[in-house]
C-alpha atoms as a PDB file:
ATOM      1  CA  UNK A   1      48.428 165.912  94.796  1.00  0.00           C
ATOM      2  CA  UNK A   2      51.861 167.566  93.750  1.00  0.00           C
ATOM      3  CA  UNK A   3      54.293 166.360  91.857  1.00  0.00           C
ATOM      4  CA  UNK A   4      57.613 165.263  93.838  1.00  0.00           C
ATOM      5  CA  UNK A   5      60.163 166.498  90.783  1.00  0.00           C
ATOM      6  CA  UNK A   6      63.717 165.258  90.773  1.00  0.00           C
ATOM      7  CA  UNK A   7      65.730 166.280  87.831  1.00  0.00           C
ATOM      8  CA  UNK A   8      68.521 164.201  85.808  1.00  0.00           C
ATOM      9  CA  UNK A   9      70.667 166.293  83.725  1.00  0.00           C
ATOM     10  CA  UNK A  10      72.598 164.321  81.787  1.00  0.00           C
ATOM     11  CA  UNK A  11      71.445 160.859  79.277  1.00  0.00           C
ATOM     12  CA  UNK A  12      74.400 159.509  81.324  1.00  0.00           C
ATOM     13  CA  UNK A  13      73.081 160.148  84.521  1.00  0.00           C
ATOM     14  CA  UNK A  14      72.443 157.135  87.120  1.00  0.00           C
ATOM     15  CA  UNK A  15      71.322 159.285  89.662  1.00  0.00           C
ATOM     16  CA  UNK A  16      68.654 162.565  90.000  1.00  0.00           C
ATOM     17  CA  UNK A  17      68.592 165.514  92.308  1.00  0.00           C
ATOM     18  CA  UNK A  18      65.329 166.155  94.008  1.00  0.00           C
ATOM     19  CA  UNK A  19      63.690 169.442  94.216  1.00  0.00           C
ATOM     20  CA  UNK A  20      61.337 168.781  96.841  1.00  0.00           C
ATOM     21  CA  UNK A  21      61.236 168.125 101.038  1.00  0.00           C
ATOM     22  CA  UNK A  22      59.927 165.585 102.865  1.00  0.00           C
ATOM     23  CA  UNK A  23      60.977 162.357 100.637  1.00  0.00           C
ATOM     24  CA  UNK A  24      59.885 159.479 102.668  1.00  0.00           C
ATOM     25  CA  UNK A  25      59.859 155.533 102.209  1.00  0.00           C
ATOM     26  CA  UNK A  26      57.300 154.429  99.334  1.00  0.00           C
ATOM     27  CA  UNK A  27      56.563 158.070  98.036  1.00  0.00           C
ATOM     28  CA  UNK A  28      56.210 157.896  94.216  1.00  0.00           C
ATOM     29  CA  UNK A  29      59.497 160.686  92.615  1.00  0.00           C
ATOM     30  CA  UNK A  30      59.123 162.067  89.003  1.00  0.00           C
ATOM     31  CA  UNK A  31      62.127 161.950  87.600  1.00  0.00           C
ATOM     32  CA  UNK A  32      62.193 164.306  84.399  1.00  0.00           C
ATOM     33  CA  UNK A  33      64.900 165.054  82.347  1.00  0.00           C
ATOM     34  CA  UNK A  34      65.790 167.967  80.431  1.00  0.00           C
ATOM     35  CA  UNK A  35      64.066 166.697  77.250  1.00  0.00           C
ATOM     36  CA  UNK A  36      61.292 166.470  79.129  1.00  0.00           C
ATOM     37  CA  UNK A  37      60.768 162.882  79.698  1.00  0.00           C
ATOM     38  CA  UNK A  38      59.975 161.440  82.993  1.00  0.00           C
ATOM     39  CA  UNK A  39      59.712 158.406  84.924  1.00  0.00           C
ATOM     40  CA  UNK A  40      58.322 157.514  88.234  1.00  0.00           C
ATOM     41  CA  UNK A  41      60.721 155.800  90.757  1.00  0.00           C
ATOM     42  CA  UNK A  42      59.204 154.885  94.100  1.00  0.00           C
ATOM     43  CA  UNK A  43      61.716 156.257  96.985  1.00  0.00           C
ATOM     44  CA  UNK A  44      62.988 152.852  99.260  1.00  0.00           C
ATOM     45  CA  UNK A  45      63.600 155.609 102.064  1.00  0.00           C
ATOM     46  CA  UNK A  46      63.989 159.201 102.981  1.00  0.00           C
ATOM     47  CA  UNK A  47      66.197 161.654 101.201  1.00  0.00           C
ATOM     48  CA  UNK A  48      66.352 165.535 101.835  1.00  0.00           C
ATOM     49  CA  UNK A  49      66.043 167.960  99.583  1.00  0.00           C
ATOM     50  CA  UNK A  50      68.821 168.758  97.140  1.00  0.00           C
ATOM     51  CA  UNK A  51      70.001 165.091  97.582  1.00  0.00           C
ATOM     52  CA  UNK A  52      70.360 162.295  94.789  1.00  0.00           C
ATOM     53  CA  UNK A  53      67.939 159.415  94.144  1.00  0.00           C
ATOM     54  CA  UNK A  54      69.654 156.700  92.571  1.00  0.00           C
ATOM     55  CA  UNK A  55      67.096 156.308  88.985  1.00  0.00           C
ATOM     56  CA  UNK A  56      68.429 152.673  88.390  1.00  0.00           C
ATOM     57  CA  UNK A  57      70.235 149.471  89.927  1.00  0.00           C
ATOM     58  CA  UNK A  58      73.897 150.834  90.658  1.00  0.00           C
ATOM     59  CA  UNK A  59      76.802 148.054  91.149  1.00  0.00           C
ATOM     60  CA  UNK A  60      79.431 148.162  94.047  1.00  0.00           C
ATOM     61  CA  UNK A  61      82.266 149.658  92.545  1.00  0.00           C
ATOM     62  CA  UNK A  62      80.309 151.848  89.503  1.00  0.00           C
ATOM     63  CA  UNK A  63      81.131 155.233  88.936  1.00  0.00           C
ATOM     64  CA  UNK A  64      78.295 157.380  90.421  1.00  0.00           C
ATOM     65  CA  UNK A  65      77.234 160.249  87.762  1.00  0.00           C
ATOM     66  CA  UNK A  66      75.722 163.809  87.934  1.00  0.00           C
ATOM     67  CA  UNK A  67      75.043 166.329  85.513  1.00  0.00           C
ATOM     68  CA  UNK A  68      76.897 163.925  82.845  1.00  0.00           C
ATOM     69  CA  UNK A  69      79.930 164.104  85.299  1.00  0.00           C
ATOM     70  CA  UNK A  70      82.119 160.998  87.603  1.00  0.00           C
ATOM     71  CA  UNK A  71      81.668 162.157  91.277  1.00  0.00           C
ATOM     72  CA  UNK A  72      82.346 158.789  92.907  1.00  0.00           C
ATOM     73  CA  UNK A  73      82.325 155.692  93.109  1.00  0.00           C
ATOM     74  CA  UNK A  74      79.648 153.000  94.473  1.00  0.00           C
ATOM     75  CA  UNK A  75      80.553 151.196  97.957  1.00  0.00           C
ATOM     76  CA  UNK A  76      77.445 149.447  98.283  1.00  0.00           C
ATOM     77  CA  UNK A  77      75.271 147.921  95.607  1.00  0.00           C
ATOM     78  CA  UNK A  78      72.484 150.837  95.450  1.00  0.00           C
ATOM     79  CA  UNK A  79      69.027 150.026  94.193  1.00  0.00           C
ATOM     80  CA  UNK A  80      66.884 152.156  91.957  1.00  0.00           C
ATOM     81  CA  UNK A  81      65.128 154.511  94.350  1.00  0.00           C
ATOM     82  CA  UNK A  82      67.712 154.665  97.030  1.00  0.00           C
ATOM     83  CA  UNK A  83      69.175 157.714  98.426  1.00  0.00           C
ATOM     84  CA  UNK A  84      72.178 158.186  97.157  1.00  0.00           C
ATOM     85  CA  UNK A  85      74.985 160.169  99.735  1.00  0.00           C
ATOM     86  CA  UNK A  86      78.398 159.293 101.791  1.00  0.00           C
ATOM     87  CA  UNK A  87      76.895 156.638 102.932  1.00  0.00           C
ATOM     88  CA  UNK A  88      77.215 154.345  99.765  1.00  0.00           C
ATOM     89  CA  UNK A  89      79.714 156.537  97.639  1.00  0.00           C
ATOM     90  CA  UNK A  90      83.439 157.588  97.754  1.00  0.00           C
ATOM     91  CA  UNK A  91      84.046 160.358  96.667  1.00  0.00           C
ATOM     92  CA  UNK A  92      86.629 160.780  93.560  1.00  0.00           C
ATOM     93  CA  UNK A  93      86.895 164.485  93.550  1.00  0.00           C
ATOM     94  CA  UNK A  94      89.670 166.182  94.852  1.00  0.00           C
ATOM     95  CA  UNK A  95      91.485 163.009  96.969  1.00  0.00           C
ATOM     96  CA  UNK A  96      94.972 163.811  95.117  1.00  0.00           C
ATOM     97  CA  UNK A  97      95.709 159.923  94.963  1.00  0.00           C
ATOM     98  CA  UNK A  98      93.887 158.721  91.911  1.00  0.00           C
END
């Protein structure tokens, strides 16, 4: 069976990208990071490629980070191994208010 690699950049991180198609409820995601560690997170739904896995318990209002970097905020509480997209984040780039 392959591996179903998502990759977190940054020790910051609360979120990894994954690098693989067809992500579906209860499917077992390595997340590995670039010191090569990695974890297995079950996935609580689907999430397409290229998208973000949430790699622990996020809070309503916590900053979301990638690649060591603030790219929004929480608007949900997100649980490890959710999918992670506009559907439970504001974005906090480029909103010229903040």
């Amino acid at each position: 069976m392959d591996k179903k690699i998502a990759l977190k950049i940054h020790d910051i991180d609360n979120v990894a990208t994954l690098f693989v198609n067809g992500i579906e409820a209860g499917m077992d995601i390595t997340v590995r990071d670039k010191k090569g560690n990695e974890e297995v997170i079950k996935s609580l739904g689907s999430i397409p490629y290229g998208h973000k896995i949430a790699v622990r318990d996020i809070q309503k209002g916590e900053l979301i980070m990638k690649y060591g970097e603030e790219i929004g905020g929480a608007t949900a509480d997100i649980k490890k191994g959710d999918y992670v997209h506009d559907h439970n984040v504001e974005s906090l780039r480029g909103r010229g208010d903040l």
